[in-house]
Protein backbone atom coordinates (compact mmCIF):
# COMPACT_ATOMS: atom_id res chain seq x y z
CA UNK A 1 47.20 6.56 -129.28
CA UNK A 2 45.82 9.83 -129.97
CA UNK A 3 48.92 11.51 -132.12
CA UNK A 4 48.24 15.53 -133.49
CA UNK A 5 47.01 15.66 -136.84
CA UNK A 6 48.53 19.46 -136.53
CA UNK A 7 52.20 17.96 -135.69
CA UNK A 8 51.86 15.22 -138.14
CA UNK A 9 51.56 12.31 -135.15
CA UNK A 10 54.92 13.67 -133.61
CA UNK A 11 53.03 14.92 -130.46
CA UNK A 12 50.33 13.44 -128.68
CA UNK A 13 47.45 15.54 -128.38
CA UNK A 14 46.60 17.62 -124.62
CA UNK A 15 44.33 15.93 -122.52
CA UNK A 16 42.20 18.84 -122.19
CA UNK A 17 41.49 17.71 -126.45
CA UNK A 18 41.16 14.30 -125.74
CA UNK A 19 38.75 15.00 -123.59
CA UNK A 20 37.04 17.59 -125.66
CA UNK A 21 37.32 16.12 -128.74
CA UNK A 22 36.52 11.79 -127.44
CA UNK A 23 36.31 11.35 -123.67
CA UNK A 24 32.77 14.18 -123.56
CA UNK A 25 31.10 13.09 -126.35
CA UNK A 26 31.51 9.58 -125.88
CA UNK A 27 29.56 9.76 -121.80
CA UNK A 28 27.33 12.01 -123.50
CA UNK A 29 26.53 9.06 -126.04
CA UNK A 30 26.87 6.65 -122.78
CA UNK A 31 24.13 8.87 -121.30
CA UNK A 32 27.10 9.61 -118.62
CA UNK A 33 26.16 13.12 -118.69
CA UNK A 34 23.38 15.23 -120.50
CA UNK A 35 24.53 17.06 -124.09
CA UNK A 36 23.98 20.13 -122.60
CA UNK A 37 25.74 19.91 -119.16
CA UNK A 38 28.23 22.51 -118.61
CA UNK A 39 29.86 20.79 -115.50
CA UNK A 40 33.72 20.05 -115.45
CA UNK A 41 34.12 16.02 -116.79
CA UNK A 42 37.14 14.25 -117.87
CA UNK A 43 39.63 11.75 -116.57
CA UNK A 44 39.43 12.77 -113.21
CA UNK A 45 35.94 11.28 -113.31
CA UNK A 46 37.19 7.77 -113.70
CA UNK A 47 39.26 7.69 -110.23
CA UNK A 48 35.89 8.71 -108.59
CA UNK A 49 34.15 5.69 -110.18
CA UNK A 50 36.74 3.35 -109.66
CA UNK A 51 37.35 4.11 -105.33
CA UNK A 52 33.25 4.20 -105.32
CA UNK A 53 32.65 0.61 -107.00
CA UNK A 54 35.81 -0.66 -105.50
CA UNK A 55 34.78 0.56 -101.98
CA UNK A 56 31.03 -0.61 -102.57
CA UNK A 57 32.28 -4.10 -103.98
CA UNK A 58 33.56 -3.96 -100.10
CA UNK A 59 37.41 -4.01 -101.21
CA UNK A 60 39.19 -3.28 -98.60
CA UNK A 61 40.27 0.18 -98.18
CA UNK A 62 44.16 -0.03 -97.70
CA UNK A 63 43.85 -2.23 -101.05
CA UNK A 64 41.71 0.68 -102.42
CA UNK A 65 44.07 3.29 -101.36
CA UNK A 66 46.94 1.02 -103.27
CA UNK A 67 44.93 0.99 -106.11
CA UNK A 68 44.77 5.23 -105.98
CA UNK A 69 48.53 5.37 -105.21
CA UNK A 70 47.27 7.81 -102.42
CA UNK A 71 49.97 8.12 -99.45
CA UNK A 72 47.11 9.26 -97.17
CA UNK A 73 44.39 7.11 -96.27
CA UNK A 74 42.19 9.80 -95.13
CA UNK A 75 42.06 11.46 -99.07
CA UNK A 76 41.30 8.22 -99.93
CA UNK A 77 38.02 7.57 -98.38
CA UNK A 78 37.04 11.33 -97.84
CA UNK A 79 37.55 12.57 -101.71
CA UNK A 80 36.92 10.15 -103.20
CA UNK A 81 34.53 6.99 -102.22
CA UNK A 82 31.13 8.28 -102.00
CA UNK A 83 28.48 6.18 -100.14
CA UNK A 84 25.51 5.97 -101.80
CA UNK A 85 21.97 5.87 -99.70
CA UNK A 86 21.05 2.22 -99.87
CA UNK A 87 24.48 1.35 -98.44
CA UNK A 88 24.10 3.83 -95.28
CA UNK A 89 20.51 1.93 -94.81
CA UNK A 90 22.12 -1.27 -94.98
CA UNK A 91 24.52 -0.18 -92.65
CA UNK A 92 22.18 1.14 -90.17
CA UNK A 93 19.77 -1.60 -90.31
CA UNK A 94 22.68 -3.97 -89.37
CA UNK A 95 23.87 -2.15 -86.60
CA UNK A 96 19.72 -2.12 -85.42
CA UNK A 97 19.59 -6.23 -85.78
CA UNK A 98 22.83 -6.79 -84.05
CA UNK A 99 21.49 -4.47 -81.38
CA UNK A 100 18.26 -5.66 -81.18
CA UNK A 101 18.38 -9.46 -81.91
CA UNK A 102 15.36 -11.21 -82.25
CA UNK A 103 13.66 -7.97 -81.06
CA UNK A 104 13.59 -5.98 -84.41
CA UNK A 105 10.06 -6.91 -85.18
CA UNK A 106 9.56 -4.43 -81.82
CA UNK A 107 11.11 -1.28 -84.22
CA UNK A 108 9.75 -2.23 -87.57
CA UNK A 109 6.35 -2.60 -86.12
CA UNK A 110 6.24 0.77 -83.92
CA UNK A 111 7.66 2.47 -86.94
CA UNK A 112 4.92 1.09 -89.01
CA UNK A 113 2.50 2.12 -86.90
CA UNK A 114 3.62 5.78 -85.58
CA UNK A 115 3.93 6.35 -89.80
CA UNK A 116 0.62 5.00 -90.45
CA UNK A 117 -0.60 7.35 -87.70
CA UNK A 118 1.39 10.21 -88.79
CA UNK A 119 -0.29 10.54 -92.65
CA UNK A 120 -3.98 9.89 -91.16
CA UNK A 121 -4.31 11.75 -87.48
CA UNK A 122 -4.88 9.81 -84.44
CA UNK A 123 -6.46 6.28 -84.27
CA UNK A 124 -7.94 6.58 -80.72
């Protein structure tokens, strides 16, 4: 796909060139990473993004592990899907209905209040 003008298309070229030469400038063009970012980025990247979305399209994660072709579960989840914020809220507010039932209101409201209290001093 990418054959070396230097070997007259009898080699591919490295990845490290592929990378250099398409894979960098094309995220930079994506707005994937800034033009001046001096981070490591190349195909490594993509197995990162794929376990995240696959693991926050809530695939399940013996699937997602088959995908990686990782033998251990535990590299799987730990390396490489990364939770993002607004799924550990979800998470936790979940757990906090199913513990509280119909009682929620309860939390929400003293939170509410103890936060309104906090930014303007005491409301006695």
């Amino acid at each position: 796909m990418f054959p070396s003008v230097k070997l007259r298309g009898k080699k591919p070229l490295s990845a490290s060139v592929i990378v250099q030469k398409y894979l960098r400038p094309a995220a930079i063009s994506a707005g994937v990473i800034p033009a001046d970012w001096k981070g490591r980025f190349g195909f490594h990247n993509f197995r990162h993004s794929l376990a995240t979305a696959l693991v926050k399209l809530k695939v399940d994660p013996k699937t997602v592990q088959g995908v990686l072709r990782h033998e251990d579960f535990g590299a799987t989840m730990e390396l490489y899907a990364q939770s993002d914020m607004e799924s550990m809220r979800d998470a936790q507010g979940k757990f906090l209905e199913q513990l509280m039932g119909d009682r929620i209101h309860l939390l929400t409201e003293r939170v509410q209040r103890e936060s309104w209290v906090g930014n303007f001093g005491s409301v006695r």
